[in-house]
Structure formats: structure tokens, C-alpha cells
PDB file of N, CA and C in Angstrom:
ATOM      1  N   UNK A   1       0.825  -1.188   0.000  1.00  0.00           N
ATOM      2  CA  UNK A   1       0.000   0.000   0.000  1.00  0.00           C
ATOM      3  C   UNK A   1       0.875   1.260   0.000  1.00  0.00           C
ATOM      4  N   UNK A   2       2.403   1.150   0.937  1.00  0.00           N
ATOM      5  CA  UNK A   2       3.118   2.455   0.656  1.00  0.00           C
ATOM      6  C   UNK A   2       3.725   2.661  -0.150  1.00  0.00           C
ATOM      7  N   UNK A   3       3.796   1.414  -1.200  1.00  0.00           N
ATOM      8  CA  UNK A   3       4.556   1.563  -2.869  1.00  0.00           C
ATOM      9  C   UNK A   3       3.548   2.398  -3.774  1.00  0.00           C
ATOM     10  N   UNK A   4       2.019   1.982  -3.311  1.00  0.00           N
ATOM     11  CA  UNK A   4       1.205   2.143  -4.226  1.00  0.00           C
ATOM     12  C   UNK A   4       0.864   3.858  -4.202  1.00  0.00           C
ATOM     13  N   UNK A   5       1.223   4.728  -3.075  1.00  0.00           N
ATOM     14  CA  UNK A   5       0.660   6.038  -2.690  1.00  0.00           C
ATOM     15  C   UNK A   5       2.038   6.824  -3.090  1.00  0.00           C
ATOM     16  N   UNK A   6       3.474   6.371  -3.459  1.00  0.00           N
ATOM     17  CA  UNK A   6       4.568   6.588  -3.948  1.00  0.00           C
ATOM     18  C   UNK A   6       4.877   6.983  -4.984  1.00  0.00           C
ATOM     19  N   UNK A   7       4.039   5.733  -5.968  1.00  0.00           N
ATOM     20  CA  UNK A   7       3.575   5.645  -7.224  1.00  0.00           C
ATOM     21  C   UNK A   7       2.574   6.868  -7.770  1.00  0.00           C
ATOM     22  N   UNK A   8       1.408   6.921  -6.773  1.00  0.00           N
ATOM     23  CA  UNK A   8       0.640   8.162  -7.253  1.00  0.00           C
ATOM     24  C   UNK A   8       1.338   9.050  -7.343  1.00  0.00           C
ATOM     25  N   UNK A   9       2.091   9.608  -5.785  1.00  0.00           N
ATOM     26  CA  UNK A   9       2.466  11.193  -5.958  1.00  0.00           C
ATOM     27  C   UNK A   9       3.912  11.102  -7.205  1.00  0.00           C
ATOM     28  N   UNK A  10       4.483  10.148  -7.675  1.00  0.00           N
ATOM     29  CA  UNK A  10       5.426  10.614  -8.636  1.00  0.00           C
ATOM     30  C   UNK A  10       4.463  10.743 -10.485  1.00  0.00           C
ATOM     31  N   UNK A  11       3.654  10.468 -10.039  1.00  0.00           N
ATOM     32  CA  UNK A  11       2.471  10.164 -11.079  1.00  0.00           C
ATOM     33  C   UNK A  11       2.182  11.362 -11.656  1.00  0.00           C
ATOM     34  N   UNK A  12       1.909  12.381  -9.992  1.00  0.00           N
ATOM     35  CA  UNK A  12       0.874  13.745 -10.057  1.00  0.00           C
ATOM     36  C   UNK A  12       1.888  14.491 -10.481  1.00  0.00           C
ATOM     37  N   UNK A  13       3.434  14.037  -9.859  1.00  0.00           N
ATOM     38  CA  UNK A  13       4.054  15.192 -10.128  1.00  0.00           C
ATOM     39  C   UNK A  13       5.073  15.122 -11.893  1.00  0.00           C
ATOM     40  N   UNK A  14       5.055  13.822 -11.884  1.00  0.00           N
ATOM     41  CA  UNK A  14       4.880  14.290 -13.391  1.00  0.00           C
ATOM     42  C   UNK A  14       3.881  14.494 -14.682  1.00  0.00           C
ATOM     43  N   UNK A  15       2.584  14.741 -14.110  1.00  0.00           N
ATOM     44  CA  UNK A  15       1.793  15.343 -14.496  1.00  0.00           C
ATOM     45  C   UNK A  15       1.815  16.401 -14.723  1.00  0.00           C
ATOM     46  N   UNK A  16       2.416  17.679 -13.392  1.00  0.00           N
ATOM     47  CA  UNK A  16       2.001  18.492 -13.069  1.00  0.00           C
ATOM     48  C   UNK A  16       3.355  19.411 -14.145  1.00  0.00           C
ATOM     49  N   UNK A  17       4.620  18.868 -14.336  1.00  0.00           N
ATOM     50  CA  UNK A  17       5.736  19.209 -15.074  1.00  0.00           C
ATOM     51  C   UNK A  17       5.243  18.874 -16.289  1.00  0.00           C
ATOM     52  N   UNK A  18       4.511  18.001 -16.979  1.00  0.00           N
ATOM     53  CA  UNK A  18       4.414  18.046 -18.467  1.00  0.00           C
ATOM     54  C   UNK A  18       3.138  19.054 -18.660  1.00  0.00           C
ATOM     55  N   UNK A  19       2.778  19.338 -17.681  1.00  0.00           N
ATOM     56  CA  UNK A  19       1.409  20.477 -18.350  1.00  0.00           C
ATOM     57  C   UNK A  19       2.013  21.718 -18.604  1.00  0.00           C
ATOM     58  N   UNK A  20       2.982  22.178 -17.297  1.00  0.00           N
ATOM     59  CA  UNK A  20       3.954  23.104 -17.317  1.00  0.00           C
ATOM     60  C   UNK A  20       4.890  23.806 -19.149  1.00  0.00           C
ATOM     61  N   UNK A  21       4.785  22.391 -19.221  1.00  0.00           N
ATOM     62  CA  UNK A  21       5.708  22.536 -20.625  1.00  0.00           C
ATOM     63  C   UNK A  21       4.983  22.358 -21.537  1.00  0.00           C
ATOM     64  N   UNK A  22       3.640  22.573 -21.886  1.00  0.00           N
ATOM     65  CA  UNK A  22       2.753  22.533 -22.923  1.00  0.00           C
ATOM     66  C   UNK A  22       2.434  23.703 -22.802  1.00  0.00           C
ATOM     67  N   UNK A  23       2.404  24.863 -21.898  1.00  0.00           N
ATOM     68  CA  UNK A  23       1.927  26.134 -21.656  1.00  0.00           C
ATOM     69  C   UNK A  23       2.993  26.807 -21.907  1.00  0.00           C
ATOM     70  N   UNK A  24       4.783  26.433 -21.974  1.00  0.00           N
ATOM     71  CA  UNK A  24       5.813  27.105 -22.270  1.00  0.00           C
ATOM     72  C   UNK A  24       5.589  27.493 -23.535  1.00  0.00           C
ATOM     73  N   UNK A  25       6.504  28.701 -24.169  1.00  0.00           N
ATOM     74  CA  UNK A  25       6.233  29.306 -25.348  1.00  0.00           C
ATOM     75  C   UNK A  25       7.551  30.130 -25.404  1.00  0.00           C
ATOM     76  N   UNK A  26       8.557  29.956 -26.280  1.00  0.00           N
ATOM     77  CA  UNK A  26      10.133  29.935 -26.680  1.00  0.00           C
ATOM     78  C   UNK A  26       9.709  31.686 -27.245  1.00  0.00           C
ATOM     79  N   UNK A  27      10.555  32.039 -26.736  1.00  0.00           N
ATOM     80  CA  UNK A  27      10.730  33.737 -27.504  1.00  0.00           C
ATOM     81  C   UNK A  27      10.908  34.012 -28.386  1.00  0.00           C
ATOM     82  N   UNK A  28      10.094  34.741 -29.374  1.00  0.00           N
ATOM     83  CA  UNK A  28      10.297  35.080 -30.939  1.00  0.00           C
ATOM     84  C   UNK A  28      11.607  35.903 -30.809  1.00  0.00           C
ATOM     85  N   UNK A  29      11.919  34.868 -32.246  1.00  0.00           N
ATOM     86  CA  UNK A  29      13.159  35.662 -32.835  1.00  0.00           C
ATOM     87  C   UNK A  29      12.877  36.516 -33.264  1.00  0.00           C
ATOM     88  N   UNK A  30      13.335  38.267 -33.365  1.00  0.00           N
ATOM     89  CA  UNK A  30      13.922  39.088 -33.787  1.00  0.00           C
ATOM     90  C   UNK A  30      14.593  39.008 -34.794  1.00  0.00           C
ATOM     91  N   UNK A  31      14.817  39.912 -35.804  1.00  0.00           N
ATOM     92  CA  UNK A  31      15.979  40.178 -36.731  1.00  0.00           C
ATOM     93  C   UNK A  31      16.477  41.420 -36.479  1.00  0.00           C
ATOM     94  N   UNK A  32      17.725  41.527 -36.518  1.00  0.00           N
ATOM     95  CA  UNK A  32      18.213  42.681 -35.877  1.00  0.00           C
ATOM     96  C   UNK A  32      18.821  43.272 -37.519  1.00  0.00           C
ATOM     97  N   UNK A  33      17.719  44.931 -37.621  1.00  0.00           N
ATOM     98  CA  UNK A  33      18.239  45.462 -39.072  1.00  0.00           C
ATOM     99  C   UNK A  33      18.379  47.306 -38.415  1.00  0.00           C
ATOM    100  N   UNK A  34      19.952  46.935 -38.212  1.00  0.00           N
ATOM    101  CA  UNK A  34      21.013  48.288 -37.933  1.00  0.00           C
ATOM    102  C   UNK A  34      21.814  48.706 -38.441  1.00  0.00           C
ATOM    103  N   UNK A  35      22.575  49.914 -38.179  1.00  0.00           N
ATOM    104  CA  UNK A  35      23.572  49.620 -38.361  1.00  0.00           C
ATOM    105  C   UNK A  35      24.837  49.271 -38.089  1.00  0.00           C
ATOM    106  N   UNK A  36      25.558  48.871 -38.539  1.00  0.00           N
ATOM    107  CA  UNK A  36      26.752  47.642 -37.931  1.00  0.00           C
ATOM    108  C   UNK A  36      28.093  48.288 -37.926  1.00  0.00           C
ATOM    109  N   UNK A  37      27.737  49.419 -39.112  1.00  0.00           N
ATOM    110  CA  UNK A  37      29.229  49.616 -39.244  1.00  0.00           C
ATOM    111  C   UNK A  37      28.934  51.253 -39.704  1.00  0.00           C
ATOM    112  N   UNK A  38      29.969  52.801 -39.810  1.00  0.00           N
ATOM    113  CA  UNK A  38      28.974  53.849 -40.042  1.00  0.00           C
ATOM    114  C   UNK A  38      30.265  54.345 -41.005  1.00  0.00           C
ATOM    115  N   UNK A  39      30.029  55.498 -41.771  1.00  0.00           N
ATOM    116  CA  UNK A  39      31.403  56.254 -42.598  1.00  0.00           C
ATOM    117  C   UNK A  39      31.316  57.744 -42.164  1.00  0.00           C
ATOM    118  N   UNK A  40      32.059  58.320 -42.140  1.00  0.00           N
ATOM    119  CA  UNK A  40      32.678  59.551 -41.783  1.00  0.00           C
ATOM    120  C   UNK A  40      32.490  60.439 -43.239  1.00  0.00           C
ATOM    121  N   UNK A  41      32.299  59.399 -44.377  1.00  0.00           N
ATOM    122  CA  UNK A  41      32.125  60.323 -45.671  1.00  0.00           C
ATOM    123  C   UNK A  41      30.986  61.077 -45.677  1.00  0.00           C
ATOM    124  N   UNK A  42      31.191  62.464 -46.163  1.00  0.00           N
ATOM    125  CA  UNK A  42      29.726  63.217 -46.847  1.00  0.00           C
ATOM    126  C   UNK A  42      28.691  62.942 -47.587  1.00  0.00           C
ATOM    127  N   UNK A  43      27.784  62.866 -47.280  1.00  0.00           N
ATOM    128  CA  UNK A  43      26.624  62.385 -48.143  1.00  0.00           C
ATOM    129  C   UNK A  43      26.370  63.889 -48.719  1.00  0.00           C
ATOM    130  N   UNK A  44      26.961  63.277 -50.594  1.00  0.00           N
ATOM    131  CA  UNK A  44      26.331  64.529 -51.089  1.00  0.00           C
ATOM    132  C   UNK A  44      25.581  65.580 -51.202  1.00  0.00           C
ATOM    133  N   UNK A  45      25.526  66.873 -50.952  1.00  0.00           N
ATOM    134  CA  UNK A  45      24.161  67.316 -51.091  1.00  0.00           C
ATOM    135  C   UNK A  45      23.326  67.626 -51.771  1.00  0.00           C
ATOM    136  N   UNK A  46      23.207  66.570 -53.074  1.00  0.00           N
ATOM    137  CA  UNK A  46      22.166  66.746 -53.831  1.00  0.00           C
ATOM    138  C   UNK A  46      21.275  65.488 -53.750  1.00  0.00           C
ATOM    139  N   UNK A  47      21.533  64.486 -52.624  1.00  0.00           N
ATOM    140  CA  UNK A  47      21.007  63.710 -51.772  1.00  0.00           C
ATOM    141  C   UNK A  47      20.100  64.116 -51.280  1.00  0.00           C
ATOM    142  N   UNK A  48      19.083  64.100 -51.507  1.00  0.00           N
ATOM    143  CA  UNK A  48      17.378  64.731 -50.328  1.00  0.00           C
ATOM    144  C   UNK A  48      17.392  64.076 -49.692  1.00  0.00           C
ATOM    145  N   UNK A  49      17.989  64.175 -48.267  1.00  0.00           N
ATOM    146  CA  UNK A  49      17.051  63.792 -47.148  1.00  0.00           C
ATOM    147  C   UNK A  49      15.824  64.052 -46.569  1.00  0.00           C
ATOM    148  N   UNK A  50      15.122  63.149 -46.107  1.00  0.00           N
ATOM    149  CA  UNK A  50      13.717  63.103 -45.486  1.00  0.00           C
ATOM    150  C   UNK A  50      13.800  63.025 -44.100  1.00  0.00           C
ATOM    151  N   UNK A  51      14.786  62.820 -43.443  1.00  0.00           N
ATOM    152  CA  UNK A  51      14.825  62.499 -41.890  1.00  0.00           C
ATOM    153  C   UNK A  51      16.045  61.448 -41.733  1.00  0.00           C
ATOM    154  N   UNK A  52      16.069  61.726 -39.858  1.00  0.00           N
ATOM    155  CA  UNK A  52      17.410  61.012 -39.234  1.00  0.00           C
ATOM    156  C   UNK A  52      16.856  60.348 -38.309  1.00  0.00           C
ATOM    157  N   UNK A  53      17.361  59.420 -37.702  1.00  0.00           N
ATOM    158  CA  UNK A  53      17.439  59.582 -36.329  1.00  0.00           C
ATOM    159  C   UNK A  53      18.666  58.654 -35.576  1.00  0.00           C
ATOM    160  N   UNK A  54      19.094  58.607 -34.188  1.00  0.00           N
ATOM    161  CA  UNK A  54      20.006  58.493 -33.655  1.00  0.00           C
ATOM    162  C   UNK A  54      19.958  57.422 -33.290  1.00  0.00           C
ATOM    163  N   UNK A  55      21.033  56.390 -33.503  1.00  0.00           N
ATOM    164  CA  UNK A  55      20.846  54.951 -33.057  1.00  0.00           C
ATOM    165  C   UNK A  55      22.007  54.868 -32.012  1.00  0.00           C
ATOM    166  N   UNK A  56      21.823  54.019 -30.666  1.00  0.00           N
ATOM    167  CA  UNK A  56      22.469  53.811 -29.589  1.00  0.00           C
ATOM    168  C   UNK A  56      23.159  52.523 -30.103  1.00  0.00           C
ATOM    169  N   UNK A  57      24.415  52.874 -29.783  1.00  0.00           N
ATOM    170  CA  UNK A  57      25.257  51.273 -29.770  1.00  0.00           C
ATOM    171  C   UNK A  57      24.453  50.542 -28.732  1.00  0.00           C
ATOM    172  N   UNK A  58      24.161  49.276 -29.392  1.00  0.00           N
ATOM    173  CA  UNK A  58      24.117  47.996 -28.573  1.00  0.00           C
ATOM    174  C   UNK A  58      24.356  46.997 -29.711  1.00  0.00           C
ATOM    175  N   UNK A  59      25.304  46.164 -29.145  1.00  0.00           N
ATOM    176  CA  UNK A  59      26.008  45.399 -29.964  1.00  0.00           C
ATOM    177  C   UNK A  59      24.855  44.150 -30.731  1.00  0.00           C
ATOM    178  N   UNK A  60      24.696  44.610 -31.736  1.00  0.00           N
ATOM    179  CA  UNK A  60      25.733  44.339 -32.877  1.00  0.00           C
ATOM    180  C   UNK A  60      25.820  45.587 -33.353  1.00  0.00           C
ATOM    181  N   UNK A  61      25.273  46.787 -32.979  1.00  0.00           N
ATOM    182  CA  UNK A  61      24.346  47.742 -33.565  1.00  0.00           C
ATOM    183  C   UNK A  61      25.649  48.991 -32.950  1.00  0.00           C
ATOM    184  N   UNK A  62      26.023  49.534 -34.016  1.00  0.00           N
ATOM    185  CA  UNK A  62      26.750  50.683 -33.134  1.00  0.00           C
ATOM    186  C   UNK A  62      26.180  52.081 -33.391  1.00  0.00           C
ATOM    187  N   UNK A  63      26.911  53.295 -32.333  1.00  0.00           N
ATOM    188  CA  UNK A  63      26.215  54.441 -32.249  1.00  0.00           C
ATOM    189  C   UNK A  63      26.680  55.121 -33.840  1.00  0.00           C
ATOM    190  N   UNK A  64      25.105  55.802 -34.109  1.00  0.00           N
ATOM    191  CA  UNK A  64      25.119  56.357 -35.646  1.00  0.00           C
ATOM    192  C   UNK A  64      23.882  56.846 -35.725  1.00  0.00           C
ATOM    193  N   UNK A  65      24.246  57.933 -36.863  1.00  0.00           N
ATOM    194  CA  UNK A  65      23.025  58.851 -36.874  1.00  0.00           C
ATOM    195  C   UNK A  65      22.599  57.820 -38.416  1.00  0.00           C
ATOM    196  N   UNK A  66      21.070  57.913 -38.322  1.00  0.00           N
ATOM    197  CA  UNK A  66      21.209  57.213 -39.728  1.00  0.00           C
ATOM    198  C   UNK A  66      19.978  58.103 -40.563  1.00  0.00           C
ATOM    199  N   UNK A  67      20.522  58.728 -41.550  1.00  0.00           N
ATOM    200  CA  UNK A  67      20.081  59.858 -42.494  1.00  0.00           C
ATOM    201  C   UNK A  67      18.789  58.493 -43.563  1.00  0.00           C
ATOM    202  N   UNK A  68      17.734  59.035 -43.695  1.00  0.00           N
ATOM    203  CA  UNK A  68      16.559  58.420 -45.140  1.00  0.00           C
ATOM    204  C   UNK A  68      16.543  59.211 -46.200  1.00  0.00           C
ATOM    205  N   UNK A  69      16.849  58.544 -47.140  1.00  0.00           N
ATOM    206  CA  UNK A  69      16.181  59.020 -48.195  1.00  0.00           C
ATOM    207  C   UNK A  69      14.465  58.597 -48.878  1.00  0.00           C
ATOM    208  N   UNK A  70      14.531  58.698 -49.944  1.00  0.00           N
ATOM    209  CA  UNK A  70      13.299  58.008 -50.405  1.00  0.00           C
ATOM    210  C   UNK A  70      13.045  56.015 -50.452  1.00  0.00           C
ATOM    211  N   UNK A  71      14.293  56.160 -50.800  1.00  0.00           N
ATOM    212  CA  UNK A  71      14.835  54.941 -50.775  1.00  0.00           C
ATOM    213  C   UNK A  71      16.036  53.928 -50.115  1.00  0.00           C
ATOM    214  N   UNK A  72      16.771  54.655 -49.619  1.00  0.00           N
ATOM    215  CA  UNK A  72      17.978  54.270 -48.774  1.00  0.00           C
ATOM    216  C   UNK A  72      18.406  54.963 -47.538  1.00  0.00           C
ATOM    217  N   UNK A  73      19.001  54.236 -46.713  1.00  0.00           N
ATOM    218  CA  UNK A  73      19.563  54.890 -45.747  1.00  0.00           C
ATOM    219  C   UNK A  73      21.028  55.024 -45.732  1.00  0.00           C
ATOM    220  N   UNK A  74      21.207  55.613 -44.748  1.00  0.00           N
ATOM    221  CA  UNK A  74      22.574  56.263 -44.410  1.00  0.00           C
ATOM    222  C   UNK A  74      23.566  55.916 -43.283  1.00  0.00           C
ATOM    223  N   UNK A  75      24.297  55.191 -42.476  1.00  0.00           N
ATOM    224  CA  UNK A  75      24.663  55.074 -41.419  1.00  0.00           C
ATOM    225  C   UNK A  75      26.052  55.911 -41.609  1.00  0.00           C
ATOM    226  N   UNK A  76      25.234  56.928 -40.634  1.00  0.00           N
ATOM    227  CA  UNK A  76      26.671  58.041 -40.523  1.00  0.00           C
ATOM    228  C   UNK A  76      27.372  58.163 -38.738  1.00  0.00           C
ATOM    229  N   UNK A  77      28.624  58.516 -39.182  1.00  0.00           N
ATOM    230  CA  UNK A  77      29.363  58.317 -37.880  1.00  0.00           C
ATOM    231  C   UNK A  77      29.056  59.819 -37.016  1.00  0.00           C
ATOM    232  N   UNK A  78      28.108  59.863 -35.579  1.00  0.00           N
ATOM    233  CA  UNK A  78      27.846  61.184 -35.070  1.00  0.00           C
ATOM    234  C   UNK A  78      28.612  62.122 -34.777  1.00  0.00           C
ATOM    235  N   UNK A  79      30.170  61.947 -34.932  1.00  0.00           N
ATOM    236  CA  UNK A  79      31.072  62.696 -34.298  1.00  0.00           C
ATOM    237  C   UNK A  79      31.538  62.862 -35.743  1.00  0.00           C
ATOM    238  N   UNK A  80      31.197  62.725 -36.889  1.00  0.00           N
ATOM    239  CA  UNK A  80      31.592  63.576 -37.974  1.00  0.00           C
ATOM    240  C   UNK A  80      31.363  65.377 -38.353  1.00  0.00           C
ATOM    241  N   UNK A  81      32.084  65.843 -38.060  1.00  0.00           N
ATOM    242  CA  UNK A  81      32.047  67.381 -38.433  1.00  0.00           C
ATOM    243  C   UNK A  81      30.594  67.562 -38.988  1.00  0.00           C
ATOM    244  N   UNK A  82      30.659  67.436 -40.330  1.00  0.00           N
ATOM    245  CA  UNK A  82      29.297  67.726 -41.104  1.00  0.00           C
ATOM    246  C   UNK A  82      27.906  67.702 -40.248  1.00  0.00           C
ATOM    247  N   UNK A  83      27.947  66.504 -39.643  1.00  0.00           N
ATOM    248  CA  UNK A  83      26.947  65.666 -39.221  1.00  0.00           C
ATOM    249  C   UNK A  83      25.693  67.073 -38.717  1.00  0.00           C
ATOM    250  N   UNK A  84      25.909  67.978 -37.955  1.00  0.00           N
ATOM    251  CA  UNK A  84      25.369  68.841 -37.677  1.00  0.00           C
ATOM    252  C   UNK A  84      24.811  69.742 -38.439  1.00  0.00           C
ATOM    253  N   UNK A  85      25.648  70.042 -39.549  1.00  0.00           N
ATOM    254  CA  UNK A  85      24.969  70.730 -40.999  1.00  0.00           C
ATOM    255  C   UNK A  85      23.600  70.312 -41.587  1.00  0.00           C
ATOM    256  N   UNK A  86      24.036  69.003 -41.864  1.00  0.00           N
ATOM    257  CA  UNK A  86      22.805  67.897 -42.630  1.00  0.00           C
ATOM    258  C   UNK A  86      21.693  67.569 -41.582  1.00  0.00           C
ATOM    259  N   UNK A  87      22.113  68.317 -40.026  1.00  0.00           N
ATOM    260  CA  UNK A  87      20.760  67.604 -39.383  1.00  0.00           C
ATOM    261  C   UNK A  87      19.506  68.903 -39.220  1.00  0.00           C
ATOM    262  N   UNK A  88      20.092  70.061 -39.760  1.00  0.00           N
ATOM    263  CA  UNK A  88      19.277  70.977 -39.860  1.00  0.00           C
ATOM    264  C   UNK A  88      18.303  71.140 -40.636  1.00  0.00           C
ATOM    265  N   UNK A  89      16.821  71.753 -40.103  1.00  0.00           N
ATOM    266  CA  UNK A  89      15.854  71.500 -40.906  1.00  0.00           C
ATOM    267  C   UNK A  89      15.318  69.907 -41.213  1.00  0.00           C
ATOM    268  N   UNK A  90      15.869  69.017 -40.823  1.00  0.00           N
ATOM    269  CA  UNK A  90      15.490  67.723 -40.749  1.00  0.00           C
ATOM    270  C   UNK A  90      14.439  67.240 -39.836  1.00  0.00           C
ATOM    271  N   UNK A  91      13.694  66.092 -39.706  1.00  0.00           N
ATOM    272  CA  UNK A  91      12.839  65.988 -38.760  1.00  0.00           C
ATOM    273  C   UNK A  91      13.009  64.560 -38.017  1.00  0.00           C
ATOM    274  N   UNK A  92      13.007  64.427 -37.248  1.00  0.00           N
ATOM    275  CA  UNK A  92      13.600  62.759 -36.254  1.00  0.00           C
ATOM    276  C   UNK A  92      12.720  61.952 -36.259  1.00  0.00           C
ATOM    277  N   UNK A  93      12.851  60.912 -36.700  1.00  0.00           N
ATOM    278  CA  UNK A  93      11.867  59.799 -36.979  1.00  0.00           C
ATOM    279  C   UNK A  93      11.808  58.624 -36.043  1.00  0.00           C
ATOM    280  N   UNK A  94      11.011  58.851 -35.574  1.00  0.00           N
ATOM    281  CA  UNK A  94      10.688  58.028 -33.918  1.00  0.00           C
ATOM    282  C   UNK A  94      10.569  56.518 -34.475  1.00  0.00           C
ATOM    283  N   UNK A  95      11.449  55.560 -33.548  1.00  0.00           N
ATOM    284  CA  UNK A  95      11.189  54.083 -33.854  1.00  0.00           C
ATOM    285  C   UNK A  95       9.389  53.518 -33.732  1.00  0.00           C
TER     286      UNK A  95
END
């Protein structure tokens, strides 16, 4: 009889662990689209920009202002001279 009440509670309790893990749910992957790497070169100014905004290093992702166009972006390095010229009159584009 004390094998048999042994038997239950390892019964309940692996019951109670496989329900556990039918209710688990693995964290969506992400794709991480930054920028990785930035240039110090001038973006022409016959380049229209439409907006910037400021990206925080977190790795993989380093710190950079990143300029839009209509069609492309820009990953520019913030401590470039220019950088302040081209951000005038621009408007910051909230994530």
C-alpha cells in the first residue's frame, strides 16, 4: 500500500511538469536590421534627405546617426564634423 501512494504522488508530479511545458512558449526571434558599421564620408548634397534619427550602440548595432532618403539609408558616424549641418531643418523619426 506504501509503494502504491509513492507511485501516485510521482504520477501527479509528473503530471504536473508536463502540463507546465505545454503552456511554455520559446521567444520570438527578432531580426536585428542596424547599423553595424557607419562612414565619416559626406553624403552629397544633392542627396534629399527626409529624416534622421540616432541609433544607440548595442552590440551588434553601433552608435550612428542614420540619415533616409526616399529609398535608402545612411549610417553616418555622429562625431563627424558635417553631421550637424545635414541635421538641420530635418525631422527625427521616432522608432
Amino acid at each position: 500500500m506504501h509503494l502504491c501512494w509513492k507511485l501516485a504522488l510521482m504520477m501527479m508530479v509528473l503530471v504536473c511538469v508536463t502540463a507546465q511545458q505545454v503552456n511554455y512558449r520559446r521567444p520570438t526571434r527578432v531580426g536585428v536590421t542596424c547599423c553595424k558599421e557607419v562612414s565619416k564620408g559626406r553624403i552629397p548634397p544633392e542627396v534629399k534627405l527626409i529624416g534622421y534619427r540616432h541609433q544607440n550602440a548595442l552590440s551588434p548595432c553601433v552608435d550612428a546617426i542614420v540619415f533616409y532618403t526616399e529609398k535608402d539609408k545612411y549610417c553616418s558616424d555622429p562625431t563627424a564634423r558635417w553631421i550637424q549641418f545635414r541635421l538641420k531643418g530635418l525631422k527625427e523619426i521616432e522608432d
